[in-house]
N, C-alpha and C. Protein backbone atom coordinates (compact mmCIF):
# COMPACT_ATOMS: atom_id res chain seq x y z
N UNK A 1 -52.92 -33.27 -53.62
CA UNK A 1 -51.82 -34.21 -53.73
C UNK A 1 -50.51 -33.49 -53.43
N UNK A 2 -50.32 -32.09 -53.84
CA UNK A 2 -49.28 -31.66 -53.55
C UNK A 2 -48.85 -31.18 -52.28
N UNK A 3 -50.17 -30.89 -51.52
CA UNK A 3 -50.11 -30.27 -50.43
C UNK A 3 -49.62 -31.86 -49.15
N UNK A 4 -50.21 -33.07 -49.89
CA UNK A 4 -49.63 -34.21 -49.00
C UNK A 4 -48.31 -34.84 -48.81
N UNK A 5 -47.81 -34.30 -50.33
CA UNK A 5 -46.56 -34.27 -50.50
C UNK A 5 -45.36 -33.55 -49.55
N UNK A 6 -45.78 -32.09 -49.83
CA UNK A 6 -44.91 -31.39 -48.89
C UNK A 6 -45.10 -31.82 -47.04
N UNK A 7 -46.22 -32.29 -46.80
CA UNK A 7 -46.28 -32.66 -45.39
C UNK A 7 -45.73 -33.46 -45.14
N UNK A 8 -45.48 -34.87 -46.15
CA UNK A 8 -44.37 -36.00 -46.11
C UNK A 8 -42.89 -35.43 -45.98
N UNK A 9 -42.54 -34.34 -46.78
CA UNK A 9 -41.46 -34.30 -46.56
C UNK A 9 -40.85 -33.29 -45.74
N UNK A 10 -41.97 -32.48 -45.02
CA UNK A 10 -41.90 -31.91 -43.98
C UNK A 10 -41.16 -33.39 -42.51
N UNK A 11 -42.33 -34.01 -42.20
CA UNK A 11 -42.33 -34.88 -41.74
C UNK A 11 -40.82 -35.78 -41.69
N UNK A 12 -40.63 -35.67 -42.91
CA UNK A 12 -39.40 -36.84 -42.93
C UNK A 12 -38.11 -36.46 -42.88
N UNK A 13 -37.92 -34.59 -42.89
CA UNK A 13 -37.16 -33.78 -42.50
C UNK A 13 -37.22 -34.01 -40.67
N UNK A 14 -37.78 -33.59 -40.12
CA UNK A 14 -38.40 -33.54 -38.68
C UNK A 14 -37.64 -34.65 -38.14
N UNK A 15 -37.72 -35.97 -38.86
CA UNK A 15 -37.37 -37.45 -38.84
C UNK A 15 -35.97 -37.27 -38.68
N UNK A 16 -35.30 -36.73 -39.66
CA UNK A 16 -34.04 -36.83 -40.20
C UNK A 16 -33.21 -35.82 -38.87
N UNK A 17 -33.53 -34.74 -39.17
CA UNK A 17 -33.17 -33.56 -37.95
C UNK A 17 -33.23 -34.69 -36.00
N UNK A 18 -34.44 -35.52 -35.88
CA UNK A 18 -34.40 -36.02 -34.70
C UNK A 18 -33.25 -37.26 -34.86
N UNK A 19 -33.30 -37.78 -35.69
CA UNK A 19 -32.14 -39.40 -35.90
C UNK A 19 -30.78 -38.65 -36.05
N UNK A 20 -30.57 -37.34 -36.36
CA UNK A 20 -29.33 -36.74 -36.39
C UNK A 20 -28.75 -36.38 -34.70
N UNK A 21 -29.64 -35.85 -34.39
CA UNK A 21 -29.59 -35.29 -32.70
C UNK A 21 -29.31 -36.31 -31.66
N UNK A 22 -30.01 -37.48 -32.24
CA UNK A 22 -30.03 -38.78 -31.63
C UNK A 22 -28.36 -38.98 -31.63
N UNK A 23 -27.99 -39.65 -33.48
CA UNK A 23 -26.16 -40.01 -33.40
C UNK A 23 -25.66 -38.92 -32.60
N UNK A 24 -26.00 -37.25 -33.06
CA UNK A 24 -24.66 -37.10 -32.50
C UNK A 24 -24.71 -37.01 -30.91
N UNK A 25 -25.65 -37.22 -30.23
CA UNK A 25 -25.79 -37.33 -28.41
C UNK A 25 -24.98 -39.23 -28.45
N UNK A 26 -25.08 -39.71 -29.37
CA UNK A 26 -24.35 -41.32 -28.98
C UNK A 26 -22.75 -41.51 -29.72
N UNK A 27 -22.88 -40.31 -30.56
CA UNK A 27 -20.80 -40.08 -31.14
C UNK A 27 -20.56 -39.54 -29.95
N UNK A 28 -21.05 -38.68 -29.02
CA UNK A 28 -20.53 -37.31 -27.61
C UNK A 28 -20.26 -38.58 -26.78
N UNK A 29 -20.94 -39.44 -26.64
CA UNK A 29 -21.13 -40.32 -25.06
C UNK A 29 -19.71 -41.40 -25.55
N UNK A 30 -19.64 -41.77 -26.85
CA UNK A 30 -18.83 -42.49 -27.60
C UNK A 30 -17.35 -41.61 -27.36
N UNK A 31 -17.25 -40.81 -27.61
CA UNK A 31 -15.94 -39.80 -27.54
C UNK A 31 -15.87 -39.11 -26.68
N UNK A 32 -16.06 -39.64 -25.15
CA UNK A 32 -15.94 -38.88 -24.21
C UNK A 32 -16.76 -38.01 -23.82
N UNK A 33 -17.45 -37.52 -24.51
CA UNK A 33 -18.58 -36.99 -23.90
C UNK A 33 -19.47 -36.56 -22.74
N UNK A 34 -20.07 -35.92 -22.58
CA UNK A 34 -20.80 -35.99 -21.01
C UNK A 34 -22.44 -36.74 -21.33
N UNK A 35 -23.01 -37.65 -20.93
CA UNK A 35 -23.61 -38.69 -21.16
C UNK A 35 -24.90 -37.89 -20.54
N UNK A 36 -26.24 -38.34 -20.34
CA UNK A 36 -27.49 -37.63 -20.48
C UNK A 36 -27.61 -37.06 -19.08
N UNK A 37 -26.95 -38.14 -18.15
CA UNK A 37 -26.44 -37.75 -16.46
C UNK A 37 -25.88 -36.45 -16.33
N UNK A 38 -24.82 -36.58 -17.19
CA UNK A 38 -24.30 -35.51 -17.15
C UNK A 38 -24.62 -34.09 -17.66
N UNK A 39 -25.61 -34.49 -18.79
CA UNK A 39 -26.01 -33.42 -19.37
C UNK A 39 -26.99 -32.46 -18.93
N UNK A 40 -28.22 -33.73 -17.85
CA UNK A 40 -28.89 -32.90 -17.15
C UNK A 40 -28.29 -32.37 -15.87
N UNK A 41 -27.35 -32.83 -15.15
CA UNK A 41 -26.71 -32.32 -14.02
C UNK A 41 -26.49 -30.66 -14.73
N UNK A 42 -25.44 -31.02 -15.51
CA UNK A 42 -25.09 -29.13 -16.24
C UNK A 42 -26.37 -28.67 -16.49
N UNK A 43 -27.53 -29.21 -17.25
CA UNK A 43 -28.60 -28.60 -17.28
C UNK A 43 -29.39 -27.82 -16.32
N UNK A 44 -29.41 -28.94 -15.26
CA UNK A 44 -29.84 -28.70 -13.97
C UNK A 44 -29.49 -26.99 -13.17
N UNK A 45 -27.84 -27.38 -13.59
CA UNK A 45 -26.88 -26.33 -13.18
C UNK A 45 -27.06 -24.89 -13.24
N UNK A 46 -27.06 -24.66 -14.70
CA UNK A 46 -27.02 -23.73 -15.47
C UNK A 46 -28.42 -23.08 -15.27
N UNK A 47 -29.86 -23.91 -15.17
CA UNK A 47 -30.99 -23.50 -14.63
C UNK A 47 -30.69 -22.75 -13.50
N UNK A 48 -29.95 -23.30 -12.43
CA UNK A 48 -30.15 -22.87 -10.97
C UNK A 48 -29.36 -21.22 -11.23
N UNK A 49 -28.66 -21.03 -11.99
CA UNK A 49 -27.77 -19.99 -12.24
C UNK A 49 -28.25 -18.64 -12.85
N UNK A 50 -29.14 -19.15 -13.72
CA UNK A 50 -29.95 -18.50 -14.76
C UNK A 50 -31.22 -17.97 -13.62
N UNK A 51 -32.04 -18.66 -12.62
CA UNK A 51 -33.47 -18.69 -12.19
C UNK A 51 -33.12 -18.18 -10.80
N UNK A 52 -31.57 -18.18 -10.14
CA UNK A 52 -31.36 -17.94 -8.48
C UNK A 52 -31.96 -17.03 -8.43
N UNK A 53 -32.89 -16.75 -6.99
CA UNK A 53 -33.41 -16.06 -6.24
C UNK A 53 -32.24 -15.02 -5.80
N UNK A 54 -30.98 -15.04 -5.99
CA UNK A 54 -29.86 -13.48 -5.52
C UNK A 54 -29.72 -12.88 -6.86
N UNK A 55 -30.11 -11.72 -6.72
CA UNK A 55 -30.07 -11.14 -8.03
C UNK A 55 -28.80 -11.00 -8.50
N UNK A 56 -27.87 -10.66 -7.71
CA UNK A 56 -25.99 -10.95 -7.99
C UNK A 56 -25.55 -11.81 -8.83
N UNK A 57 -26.51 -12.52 -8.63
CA UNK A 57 -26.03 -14.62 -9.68
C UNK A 57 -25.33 -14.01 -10.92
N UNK A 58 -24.87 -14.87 -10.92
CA UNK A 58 -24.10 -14.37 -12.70
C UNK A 58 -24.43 -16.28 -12.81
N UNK A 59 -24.18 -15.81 -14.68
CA UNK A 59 -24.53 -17.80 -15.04
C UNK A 59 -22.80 -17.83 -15.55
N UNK A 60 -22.61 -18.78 -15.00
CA UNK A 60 -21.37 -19.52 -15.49
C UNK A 60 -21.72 -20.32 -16.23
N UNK A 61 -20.53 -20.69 -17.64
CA UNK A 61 -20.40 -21.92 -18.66
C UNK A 61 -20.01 -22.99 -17.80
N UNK A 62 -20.54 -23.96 -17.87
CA UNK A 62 -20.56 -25.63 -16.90
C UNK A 62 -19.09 -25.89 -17.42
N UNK A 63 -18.41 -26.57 -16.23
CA UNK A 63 -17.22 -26.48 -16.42
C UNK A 63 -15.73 -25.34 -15.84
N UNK A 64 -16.41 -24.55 -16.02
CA UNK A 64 -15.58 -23.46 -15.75
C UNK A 64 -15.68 -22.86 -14.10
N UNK A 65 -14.55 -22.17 -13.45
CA UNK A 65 -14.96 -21.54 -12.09
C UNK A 65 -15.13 -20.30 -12.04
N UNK A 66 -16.27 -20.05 -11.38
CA UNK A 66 -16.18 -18.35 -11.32
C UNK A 66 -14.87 -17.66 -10.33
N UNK A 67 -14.13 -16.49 -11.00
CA UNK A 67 -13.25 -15.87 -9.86
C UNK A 67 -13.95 -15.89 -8.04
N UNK A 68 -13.00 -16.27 -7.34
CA UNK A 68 -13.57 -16.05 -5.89
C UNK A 68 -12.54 -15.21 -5.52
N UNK A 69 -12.21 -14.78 -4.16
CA UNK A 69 -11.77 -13.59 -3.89
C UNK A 69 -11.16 -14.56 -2.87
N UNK A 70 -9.85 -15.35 -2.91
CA UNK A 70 -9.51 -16.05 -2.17
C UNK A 70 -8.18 -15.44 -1.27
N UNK A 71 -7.63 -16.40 -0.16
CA UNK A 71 -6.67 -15.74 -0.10
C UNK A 71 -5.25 -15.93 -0.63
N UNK A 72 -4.58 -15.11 -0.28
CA UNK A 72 -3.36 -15.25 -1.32
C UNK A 72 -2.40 -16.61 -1.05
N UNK A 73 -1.89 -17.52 -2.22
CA UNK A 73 -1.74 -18.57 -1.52
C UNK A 73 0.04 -18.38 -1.27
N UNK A 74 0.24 -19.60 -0.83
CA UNK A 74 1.68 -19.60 -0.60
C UNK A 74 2.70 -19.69 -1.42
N UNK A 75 4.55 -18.90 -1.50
CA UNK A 75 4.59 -19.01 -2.89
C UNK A 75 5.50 -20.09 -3.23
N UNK A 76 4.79 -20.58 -4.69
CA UNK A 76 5.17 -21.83 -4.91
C UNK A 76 7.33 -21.96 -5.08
N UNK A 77 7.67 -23.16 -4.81
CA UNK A 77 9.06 -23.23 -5.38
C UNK A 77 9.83 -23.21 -4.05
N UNK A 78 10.92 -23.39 -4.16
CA UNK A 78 12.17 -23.60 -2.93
C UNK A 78 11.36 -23.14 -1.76
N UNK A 79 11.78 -23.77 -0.29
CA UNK A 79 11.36 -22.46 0.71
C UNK A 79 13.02 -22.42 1.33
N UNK A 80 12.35 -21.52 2.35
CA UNK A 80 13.67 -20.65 3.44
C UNK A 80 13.41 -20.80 4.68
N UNK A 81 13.94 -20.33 5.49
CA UNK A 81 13.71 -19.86 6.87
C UNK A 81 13.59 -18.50 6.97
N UNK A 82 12.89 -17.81 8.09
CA UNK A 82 12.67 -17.06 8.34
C UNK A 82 12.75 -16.65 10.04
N UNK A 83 13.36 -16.08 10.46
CA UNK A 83 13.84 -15.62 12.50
C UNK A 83 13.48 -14.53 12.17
N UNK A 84 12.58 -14.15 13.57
CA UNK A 84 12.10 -12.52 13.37
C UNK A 84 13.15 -12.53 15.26
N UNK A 85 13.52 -11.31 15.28
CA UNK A 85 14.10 -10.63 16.61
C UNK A 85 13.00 -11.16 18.13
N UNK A 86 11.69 -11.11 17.47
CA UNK A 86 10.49 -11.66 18.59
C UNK A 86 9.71 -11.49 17.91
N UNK A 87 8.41 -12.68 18.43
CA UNK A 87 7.48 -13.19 17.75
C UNK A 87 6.22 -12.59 18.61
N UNK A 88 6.26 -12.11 19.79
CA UNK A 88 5.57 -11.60 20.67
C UNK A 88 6.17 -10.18 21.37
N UNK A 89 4.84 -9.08 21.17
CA UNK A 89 4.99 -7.51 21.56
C UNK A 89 4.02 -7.24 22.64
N UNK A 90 4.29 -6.64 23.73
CA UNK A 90 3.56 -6.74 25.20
C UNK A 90 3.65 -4.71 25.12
N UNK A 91 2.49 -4.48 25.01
CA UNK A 91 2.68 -2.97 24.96
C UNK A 91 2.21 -1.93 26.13
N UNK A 92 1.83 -3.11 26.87
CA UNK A 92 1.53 -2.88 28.79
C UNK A 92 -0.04 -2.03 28.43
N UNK A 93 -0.22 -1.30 29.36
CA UNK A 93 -1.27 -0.56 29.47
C UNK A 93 -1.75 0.67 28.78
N UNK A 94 -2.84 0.95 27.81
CA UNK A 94 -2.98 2.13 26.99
C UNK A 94 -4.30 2.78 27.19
N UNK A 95 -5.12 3.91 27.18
CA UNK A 95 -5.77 4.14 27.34
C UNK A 95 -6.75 4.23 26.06
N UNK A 96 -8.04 3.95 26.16
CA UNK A 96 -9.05 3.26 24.85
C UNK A 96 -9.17 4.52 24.14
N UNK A 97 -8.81 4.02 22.69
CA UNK A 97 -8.62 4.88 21.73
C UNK A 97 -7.20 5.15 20.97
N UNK A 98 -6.07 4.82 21.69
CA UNK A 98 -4.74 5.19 21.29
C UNK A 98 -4.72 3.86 20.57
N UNK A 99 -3.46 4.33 19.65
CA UNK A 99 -3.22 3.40 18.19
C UNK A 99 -1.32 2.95 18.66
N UNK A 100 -1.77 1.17 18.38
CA UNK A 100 -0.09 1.11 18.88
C UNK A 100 0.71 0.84 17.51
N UNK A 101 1.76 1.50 17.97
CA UNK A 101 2.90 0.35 16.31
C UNK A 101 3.74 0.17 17.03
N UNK A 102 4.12 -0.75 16.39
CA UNK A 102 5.58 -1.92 16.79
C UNK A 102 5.72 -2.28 15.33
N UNK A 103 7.03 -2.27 15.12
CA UNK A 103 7.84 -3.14 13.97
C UNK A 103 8.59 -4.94 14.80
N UNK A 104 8.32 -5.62 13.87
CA UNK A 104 9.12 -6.73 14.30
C UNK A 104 9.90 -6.86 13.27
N UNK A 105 11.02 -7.39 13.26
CA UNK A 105 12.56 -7.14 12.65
C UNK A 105 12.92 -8.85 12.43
N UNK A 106 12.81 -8.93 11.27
CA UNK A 106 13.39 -10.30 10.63
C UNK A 106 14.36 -10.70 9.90
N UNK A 107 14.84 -11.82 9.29
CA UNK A 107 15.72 -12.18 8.47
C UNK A 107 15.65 -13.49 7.83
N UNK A 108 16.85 -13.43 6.41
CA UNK A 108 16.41 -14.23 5.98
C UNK A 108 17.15 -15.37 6.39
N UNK A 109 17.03 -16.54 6.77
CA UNK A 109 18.25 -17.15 7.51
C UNK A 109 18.71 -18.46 6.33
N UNK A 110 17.80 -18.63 5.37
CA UNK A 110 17.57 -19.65 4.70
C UNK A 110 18.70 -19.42 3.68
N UNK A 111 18.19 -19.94 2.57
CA UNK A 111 19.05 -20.76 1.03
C UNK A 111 18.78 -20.07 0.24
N UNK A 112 17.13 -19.71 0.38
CA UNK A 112 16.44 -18.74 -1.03
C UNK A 112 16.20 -17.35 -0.37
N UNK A 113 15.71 -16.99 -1.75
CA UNK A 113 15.17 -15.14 -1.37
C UNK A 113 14.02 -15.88 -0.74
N UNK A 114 13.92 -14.66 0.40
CA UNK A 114 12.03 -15.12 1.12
C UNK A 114 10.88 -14.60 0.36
N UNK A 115 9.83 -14.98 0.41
CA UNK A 115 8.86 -14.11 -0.17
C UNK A 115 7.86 -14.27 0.48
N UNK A 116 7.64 -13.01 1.17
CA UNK A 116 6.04 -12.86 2.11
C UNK A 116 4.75 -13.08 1.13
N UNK A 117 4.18 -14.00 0.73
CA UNK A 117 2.80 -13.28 0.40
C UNK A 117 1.34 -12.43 0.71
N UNK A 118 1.64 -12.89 2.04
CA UNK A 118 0.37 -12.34 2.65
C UNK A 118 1.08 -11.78 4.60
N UNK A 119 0.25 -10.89 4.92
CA UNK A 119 0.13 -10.70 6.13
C UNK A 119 -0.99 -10.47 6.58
N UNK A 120 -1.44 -10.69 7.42
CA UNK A 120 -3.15 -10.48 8.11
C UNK A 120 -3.39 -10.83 9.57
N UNK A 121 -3.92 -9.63 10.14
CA UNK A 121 -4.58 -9.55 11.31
C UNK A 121 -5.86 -10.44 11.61
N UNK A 122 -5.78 -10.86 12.88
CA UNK A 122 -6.88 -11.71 13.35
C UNK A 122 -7.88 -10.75 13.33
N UNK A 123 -8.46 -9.38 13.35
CA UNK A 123 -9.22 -8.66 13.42
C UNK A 123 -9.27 -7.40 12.42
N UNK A 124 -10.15 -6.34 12.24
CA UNK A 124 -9.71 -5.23 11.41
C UNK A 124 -8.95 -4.16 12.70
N UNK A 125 -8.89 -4.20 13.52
CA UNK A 125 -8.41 -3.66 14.28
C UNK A 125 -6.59 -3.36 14.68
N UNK A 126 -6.30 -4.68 13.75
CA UNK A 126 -4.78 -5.02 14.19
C UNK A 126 -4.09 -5.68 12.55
N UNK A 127 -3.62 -4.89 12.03
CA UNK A 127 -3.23 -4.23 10.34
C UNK A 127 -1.84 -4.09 10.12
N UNK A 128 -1.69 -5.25 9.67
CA UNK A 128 0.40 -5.76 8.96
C UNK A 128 0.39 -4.80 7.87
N UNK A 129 1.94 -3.93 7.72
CA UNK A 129 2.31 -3.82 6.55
C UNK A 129 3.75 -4.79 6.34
N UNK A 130 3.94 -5.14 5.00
CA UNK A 130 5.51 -6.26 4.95
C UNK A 130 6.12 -5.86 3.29
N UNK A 131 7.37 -5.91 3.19
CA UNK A 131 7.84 -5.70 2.51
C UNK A 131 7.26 -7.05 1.29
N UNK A 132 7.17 -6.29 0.01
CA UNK A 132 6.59 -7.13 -1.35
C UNK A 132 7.57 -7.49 -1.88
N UNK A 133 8.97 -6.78 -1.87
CA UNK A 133 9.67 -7.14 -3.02
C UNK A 133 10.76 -8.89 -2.30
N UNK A 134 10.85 -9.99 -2.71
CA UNK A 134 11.85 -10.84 -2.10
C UNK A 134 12.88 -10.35 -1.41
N UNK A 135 13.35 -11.17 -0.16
CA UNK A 135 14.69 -10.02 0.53
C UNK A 135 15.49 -11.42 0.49
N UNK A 136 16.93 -11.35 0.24
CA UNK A 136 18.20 -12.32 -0.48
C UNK A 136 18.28 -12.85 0.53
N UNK A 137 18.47 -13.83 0.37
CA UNK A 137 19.63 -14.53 1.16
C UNK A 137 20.22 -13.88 2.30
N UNK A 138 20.24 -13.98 3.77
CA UNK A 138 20.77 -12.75 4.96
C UNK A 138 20.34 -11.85 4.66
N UNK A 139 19.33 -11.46 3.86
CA UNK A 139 18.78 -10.29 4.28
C UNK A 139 17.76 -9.87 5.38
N UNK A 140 17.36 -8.45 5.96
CA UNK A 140 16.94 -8.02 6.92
C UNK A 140 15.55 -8.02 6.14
N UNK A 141 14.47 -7.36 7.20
CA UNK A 141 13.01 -7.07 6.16
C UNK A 141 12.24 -6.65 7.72
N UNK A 142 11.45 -5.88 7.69
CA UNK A 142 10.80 -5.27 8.75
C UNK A 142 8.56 -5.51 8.20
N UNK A 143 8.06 -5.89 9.38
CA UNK A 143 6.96 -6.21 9.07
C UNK A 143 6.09 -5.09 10.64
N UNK A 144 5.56 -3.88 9.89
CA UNK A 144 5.07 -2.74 11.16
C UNK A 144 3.36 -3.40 11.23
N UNK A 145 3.25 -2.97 12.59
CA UNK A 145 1.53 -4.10 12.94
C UNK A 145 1.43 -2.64 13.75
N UNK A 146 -0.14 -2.66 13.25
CA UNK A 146 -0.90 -1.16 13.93
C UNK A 146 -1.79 -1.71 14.93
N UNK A 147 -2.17 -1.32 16.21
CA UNK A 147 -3.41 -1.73 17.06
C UNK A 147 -4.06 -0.83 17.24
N UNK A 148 -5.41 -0.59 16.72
CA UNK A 148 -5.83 0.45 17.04
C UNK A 148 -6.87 0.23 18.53
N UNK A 149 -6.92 0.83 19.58
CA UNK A 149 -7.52 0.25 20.81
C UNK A 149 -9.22 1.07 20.40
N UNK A 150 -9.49 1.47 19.60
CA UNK A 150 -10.95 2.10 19.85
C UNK A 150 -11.82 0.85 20.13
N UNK A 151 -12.73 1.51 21.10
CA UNK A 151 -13.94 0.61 21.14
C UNK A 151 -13.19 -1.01 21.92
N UNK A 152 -11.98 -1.28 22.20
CA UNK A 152 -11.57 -2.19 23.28
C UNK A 152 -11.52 -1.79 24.72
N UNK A 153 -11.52 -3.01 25.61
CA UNK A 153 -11.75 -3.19 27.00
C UNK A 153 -11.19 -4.10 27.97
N UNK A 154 -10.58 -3.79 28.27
CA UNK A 154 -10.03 -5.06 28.91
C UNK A 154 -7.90 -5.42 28.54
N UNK A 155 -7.63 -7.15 28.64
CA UNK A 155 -6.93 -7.13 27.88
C UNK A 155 -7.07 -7.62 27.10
N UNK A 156 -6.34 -7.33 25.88
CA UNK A 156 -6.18 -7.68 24.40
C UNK A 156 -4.83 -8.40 23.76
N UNK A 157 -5.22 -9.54 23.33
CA UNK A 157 -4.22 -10.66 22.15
C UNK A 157 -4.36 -10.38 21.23
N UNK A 158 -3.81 -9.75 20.19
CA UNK A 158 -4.09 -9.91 18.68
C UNK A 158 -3.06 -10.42 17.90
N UNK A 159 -3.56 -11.35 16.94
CA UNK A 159 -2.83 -11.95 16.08
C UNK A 159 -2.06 -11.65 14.61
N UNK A 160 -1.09 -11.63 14.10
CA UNK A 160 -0.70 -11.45 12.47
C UNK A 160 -0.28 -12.62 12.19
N UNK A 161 -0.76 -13.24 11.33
CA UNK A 161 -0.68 -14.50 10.40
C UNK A 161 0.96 -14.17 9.31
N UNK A 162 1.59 -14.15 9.35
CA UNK A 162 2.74 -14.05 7.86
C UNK A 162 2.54 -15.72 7.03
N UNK A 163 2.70 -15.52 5.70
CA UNK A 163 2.37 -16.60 4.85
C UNK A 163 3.67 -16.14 4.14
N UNK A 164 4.53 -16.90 3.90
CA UNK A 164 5.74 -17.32 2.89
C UNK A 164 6.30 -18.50 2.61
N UNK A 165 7.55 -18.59 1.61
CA UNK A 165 7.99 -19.66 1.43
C UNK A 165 8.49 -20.39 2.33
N UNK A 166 7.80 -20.49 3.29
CA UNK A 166 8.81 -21.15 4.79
C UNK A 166 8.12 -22.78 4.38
N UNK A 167 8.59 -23.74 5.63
CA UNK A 167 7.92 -24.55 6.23
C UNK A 167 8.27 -24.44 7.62
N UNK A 168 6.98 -24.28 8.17
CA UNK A 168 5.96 -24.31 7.61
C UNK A 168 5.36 -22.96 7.26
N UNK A 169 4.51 -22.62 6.11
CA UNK A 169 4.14 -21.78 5.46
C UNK A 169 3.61 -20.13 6.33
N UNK A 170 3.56 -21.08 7.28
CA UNK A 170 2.44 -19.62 8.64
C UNK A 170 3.19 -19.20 9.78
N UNK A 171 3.91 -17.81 9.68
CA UNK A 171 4.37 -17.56 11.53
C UNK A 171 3.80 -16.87 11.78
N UNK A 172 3.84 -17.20 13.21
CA UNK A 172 2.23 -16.43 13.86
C UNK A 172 3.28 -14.82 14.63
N UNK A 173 2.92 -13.57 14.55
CA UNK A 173 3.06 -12.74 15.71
C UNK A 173 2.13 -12.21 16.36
N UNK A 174 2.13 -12.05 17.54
CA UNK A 174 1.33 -11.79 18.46
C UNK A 174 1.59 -10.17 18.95
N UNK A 175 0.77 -9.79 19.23
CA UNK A 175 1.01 -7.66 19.65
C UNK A 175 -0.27 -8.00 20.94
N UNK A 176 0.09 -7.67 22.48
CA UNK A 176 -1.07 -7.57 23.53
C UNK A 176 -0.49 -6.78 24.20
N UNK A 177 -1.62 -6.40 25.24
CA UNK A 177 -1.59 -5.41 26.15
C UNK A 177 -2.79 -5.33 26.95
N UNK A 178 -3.29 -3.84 27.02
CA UNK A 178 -4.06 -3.72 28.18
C UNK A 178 -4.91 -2.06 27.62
N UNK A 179 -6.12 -2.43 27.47
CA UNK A 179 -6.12 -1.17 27.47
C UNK A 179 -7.71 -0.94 28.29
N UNK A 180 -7.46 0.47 28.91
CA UNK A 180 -7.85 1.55 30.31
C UNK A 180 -9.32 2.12 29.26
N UNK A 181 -10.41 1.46 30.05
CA UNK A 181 -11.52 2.23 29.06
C UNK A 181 -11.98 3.49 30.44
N UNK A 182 -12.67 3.94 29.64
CA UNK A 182 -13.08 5.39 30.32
C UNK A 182 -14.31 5.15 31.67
N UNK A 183 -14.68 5.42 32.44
CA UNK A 183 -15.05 4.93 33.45
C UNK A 183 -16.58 5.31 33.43
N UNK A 184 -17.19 4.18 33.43
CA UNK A 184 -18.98 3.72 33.31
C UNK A 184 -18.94 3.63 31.29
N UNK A 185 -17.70 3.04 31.07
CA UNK A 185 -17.73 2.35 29.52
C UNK A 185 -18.16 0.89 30.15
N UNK A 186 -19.53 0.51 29.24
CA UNK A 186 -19.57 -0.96 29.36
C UNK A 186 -19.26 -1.67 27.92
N UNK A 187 -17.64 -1.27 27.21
CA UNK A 187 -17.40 -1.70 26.24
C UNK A 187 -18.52 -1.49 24.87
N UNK A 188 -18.62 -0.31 25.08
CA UNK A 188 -19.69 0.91 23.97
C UNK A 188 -20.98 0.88 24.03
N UNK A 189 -21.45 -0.12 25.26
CA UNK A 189 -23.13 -0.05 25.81
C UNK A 189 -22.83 1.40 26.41
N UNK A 190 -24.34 1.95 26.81
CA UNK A 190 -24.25 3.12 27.30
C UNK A 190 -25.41 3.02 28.54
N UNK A 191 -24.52 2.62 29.83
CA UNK A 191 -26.26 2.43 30.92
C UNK A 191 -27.05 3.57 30.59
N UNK A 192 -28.05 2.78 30.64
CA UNK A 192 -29.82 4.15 30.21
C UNK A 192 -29.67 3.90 32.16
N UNK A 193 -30.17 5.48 32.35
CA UNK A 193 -30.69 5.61 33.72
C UNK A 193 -31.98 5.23 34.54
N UNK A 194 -31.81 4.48 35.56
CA UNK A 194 -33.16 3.98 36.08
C UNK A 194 -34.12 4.99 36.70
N UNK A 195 -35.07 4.65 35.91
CA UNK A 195 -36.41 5.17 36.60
C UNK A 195 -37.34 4.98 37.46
N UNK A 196 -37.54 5.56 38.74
CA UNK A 196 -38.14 4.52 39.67
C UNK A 196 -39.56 4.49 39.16
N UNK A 197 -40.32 3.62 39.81
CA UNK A 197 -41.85 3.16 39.41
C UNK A 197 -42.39 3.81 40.44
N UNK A 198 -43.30 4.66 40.06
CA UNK A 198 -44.35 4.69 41.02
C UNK A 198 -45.21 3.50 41.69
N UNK A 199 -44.86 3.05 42.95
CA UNK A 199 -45.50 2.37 43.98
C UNK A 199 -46.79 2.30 44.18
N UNK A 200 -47.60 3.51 43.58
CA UNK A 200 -49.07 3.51 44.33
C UNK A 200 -49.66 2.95 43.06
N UNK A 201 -49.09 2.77 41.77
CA UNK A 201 -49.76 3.13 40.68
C UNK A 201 -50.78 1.12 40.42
């Protein structure tokens, strides 16, 4: 008798614990909540995070974003103008391997301090440095672009992106030329020498 006892109230615990789980999944859906859709979507989620085939995976809390490695954005608040001296550098003919610099020479022509956030080459080959700190109102500011010609052929366009408080947010400069590769370069193929076939064989 006693032993049927405790199974009843085993049982009616079990009961109590499931009718509890029950309200509070219908107070969550009641108060905003994320509803069973929702719960298995995050469920869903959090599986795929936990079980990915890239061992890199990290599990994120549903809801939240993992850091990405984005690029730098534009900076928020007033913008300016910005006139560079020239927007395009022609460095004629170089022979493959030599490294070019050019500075392009700007100002601030606007209302506010400028603020560069970003500079970036269309390639790793062609590498902005720009002043970080804001430059006032008429102020000057110099932005140096490296080309390095290794391993080029032909002629060459390369691009620097500048991102600041302008509108619009992007001026483009351009650095080209020409550069002289070394003679029987097929742009870093290396002809293998032909072998004739023996005829009789």
């Amino acid at each position: 008798m006693e032993k049927s006892k405790q199974i009843q109230i085993g049982l009616l615990g079990v009961v109590a614990l499931l009718l509890g789980l029950n309200l509070f999944g219908a107070f969550d859906g009641i108060l905003g909540g994320s509803g069973d859709a929702d719960r298995d979507a995050a469920r869903e989620s959090l599986t795929t995070n936990v079980t990915g085939n890239n061992p890199s995976t990290t599990v994120t809390p549903t809801g939240t974003t993992p850091p990405a490695a984005k690029e730098p954005a534009a900076p928020t608040g007033p913008t300016t103008t910005l006139t560079f001296e020239e927007l395009e550098h022609d460095y004629g003919v170089i022979e493959q391997g030599e490294k070019v610099n050019h500075v392009y020479k700007f100002k601030n022509t606007g209302n506010e301090p400028l603020i560069i956030s970003n500079a970036k080459g269309s390639c790793g080959c062609t590498v902005p440095s720009w002043p970080k700190e804001p430059i006032p109102v008429g102020g000057t500011g110099e932005i140096k672009v490296q080309f390095d010609s290794k391993g080029k052929k032909g002629k060459q366009s390369k691009r620097v992106t500048i991102t600041a408080n302008t509108d619009p947010v992007n001026t483009y400069l351009t650095i080209k030329g020409e550069v002289n590769a070394p003679e029987g370069d097929a742009g870093g193929i290396k002809p293998q020498p032909l072998t004739p076939q023996n005829p009789n064989k």
